[in-house]
C-alpha atoms as a PDB file:
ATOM      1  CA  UNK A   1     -29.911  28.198 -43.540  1.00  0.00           C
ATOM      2  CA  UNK A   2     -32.342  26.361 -45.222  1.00  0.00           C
ATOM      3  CA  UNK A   3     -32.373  28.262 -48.906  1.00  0.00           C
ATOM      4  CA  UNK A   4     -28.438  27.497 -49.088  1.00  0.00           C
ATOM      5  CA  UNK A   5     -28.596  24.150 -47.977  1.00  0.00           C
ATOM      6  CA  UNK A   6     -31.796  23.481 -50.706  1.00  0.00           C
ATOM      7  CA  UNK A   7     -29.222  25.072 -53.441  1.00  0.00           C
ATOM      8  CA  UNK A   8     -26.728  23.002 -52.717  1.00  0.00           C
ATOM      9  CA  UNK A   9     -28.366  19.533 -52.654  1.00  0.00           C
ATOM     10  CA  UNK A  10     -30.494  20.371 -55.992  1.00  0.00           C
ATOM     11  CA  UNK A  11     -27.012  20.859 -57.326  1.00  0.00           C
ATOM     12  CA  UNK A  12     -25.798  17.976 -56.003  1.00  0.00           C
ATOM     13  CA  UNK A  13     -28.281  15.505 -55.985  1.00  0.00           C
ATOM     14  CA  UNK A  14     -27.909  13.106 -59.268  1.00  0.00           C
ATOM     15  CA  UNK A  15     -31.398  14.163 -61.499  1.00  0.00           C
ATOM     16  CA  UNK A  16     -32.594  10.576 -62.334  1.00  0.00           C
ATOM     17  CA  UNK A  17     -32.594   9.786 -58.162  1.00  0.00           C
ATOM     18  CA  UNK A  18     -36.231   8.495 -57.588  1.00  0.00           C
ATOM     19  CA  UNK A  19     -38.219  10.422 -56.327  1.00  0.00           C
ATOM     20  CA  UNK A  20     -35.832  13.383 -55.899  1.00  0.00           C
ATOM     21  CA  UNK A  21     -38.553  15.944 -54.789  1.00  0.00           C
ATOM     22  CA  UNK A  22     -38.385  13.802 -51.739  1.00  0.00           C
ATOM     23  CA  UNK A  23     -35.163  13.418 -51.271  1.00  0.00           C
ATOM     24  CA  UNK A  24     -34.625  16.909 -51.578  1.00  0.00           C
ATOM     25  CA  UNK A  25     -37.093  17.692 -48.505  1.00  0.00           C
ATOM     26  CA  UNK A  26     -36.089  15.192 -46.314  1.00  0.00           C
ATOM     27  CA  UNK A  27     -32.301  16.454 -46.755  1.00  0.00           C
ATOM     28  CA  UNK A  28     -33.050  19.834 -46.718  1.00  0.00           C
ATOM     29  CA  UNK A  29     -35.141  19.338 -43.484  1.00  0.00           C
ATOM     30  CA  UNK A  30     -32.305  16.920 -41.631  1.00  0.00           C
ATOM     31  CA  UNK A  31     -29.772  19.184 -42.098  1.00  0.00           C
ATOM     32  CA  UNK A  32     -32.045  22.568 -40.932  1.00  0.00           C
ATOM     33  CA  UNK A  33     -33.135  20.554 -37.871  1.00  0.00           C
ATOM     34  CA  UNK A  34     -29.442  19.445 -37.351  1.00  0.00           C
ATOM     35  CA  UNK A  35     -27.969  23.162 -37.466  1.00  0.00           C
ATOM     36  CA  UNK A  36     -31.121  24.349 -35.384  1.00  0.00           C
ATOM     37  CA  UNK A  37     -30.857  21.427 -32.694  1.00  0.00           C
ATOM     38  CA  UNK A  38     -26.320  22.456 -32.897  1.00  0.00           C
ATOM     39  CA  UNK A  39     -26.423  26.004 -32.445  1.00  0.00           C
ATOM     40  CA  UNK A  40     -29.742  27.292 -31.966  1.00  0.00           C
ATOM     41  CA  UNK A  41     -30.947  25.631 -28.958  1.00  0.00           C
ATOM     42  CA  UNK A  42     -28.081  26.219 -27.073  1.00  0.00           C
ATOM     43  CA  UNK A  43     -27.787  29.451 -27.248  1.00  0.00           C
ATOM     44  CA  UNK A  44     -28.757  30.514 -23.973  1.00  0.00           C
ATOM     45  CA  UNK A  45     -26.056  27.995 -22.584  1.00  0.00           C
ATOM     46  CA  UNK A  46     -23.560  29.439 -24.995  1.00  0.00           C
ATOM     47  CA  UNK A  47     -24.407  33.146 -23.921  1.00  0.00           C
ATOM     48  CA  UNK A  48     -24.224  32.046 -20.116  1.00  0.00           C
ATOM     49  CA  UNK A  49     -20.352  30.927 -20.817  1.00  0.00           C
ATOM     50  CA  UNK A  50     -19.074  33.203 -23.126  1.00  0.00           C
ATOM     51  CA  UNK A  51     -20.458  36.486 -21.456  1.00  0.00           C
ATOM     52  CA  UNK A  52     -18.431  36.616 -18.314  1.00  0.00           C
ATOM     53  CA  UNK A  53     -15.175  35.545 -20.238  1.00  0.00           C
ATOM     54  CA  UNK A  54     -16.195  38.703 -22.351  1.00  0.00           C
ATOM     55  CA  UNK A  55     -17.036  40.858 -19.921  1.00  0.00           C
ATOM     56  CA  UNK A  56     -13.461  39.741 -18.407  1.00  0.00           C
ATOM     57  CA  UNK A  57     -11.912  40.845 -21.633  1.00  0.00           C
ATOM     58  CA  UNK A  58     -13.304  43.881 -22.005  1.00  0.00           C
ATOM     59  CA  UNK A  59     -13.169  45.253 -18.260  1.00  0.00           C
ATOM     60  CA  UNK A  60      -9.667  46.139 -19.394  1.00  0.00           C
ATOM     61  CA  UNK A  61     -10.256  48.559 -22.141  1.00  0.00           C
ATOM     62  CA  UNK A  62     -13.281  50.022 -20.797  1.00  0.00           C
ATOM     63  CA  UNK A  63     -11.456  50.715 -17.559  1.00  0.00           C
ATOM     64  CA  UNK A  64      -8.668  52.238 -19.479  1.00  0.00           C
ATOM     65  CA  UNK A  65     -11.232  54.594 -21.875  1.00  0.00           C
ATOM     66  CA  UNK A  66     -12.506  55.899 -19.170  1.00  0.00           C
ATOM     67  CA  UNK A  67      -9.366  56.998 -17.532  1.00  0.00           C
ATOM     68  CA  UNK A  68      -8.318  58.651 -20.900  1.00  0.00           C
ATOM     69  CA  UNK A  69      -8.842  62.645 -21.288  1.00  0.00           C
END
Protein backbone atom coordinates (compact mmCIF):
# COMPACT_ATOMS: atom_id res chain seq x y z
CA UNK A 1 0.00 0.00 0.00
CA UNK A 2 2.41 2.32 0.95
CA UNK A 3 4.91 2.27 -2.36
CA UNK A 4 1.67 3.15 -4.55
CA UNK A 5 0.37 5.64 -2.41
CA UNK A 6 4.26 7.37 -2.18
CA UNK A 7 4.08 7.25 -6.26
CA UNK A 8 1.18 8.85 -6.46
CA UNK A 9 1.60 11.87 -4.13
CA UNK A 10 5.33 12.55 -5.54
CA UNK A 11 3.39 12.82 -8.75
CA UNK A 12 0.99 14.84 -7.45
CA UNK A 13 2.36 16.96 -5.03
CA UNK A 14 3.26 20.59 -6.68
CA UNK A 15 7.53 20.54 -6.57
CA UNK A 16 8.07 24.08 -5.10
CA UNK A 17 5.60 22.92 -1.85
CA UNK A 18 7.88 23.71 1.21
CA UNK A 19 9.26 21.36 2.57
CA UNK A 20 7.84 18.59 0.34
CA UNK A 21 10.05 15.72 1.79
CA UNK A 22 7.72 16.28 4.65
CA UNK A 23 4.79 16.51 3.20
CA UNK A 24 5.38 13.54 1.36
CA UNK A 25 5.88 11.39 4.71
CA UNK A 26 3.26 12.68 6.61
CA UNK A 27 0.78 11.86 3.56
CA UNK A 28 2.19 8.80 2.76
CA UNK A 29 1.98 7.73 6.49
CA UNK A 30 -1.90 9.15 7.01
CA UNK A 31 -3.12 7.41 4.32
CA UNK A 32 -1.10 3.80 5.24
CA UNK A 33 -2.39 4.20 8.81
CA UNK A 34 -5.90 5.07 7.39
CA UNK A 35 -6.11 1.84 5.03
CA UNK A 36 -4.43 -0.25 7.95
CA UNK A 37 -6.82 1.17 10.79
CA UNK A 38 -10.09 0.48 7.55
CA UNK A 39 -9.38 -2.90 6.60
CA UNK A 40 -6.67 -4.37 8.44
CA UNK A 41 -7.75 -4.26 11.92
CA UNK A 42 -10.93 -5.55 11.32
CA UNK A 43 -10.28 -8.35 9.81
CA UNK A 44 -11.03 -10.79 12.31
CA UNK A 45 -14.57 -9.08 12.62
CA UNK A 46 -14.90 -9.22 8.88
CA UNK A 47 -13.89 -13.04 8.76
CA UNK A 48 -16.39 -13.75 11.76
CA UNK A 49 -19.38 -12.32 9.37
CA UNK A 50 -18.59 -13.28 6.11
CA UNK A 51 -17.58 -17.01 6.89
CA UNK A 52 -20.89 -18.47 7.86
CA UNK A 53 -22.71 -16.55 4.95
CA UNK A 54 -19.96 -18.46 2.88
CA UNK A 55 -20.08 -21.50 4.29
CA UNK A 56 -24.05 -21.07 3.65
CA UNK A 57 -23.26 -20.56 0.02
CA UNK A 58 -21.19 -23.15 -0.55
CA UNK A 59 -23.01 -26.05 1.51
CA UNK A 60 -24.98 -26.23 -1.72
CA UNK A 61 -22.41 -27.18 -4.22
CA UNK A 62 -20.36 -29.18 -2.01
CA UNK A 63 -23.42 -31.19 -1.06
CA UNK A 64 -24.23 -31.61 -4.66
CA UNK A 65 -20.29 -32.72 -5.71
CA UNK A 66 -20.42 -35.14 -3.52
CA UNK A 67 -23.56 -36.76 -4.65
CA UNK A 68 -22.16 -36.70 -8.29
CA UNK A 69 -20.55 -40.11 -9.75
Amino acid sequence: MHYPTLHLLDATLPEDLPAYDLWLLALTLTVCFVFAAVFERPLGTIRARVLPLWKALCWPISAARSTAP
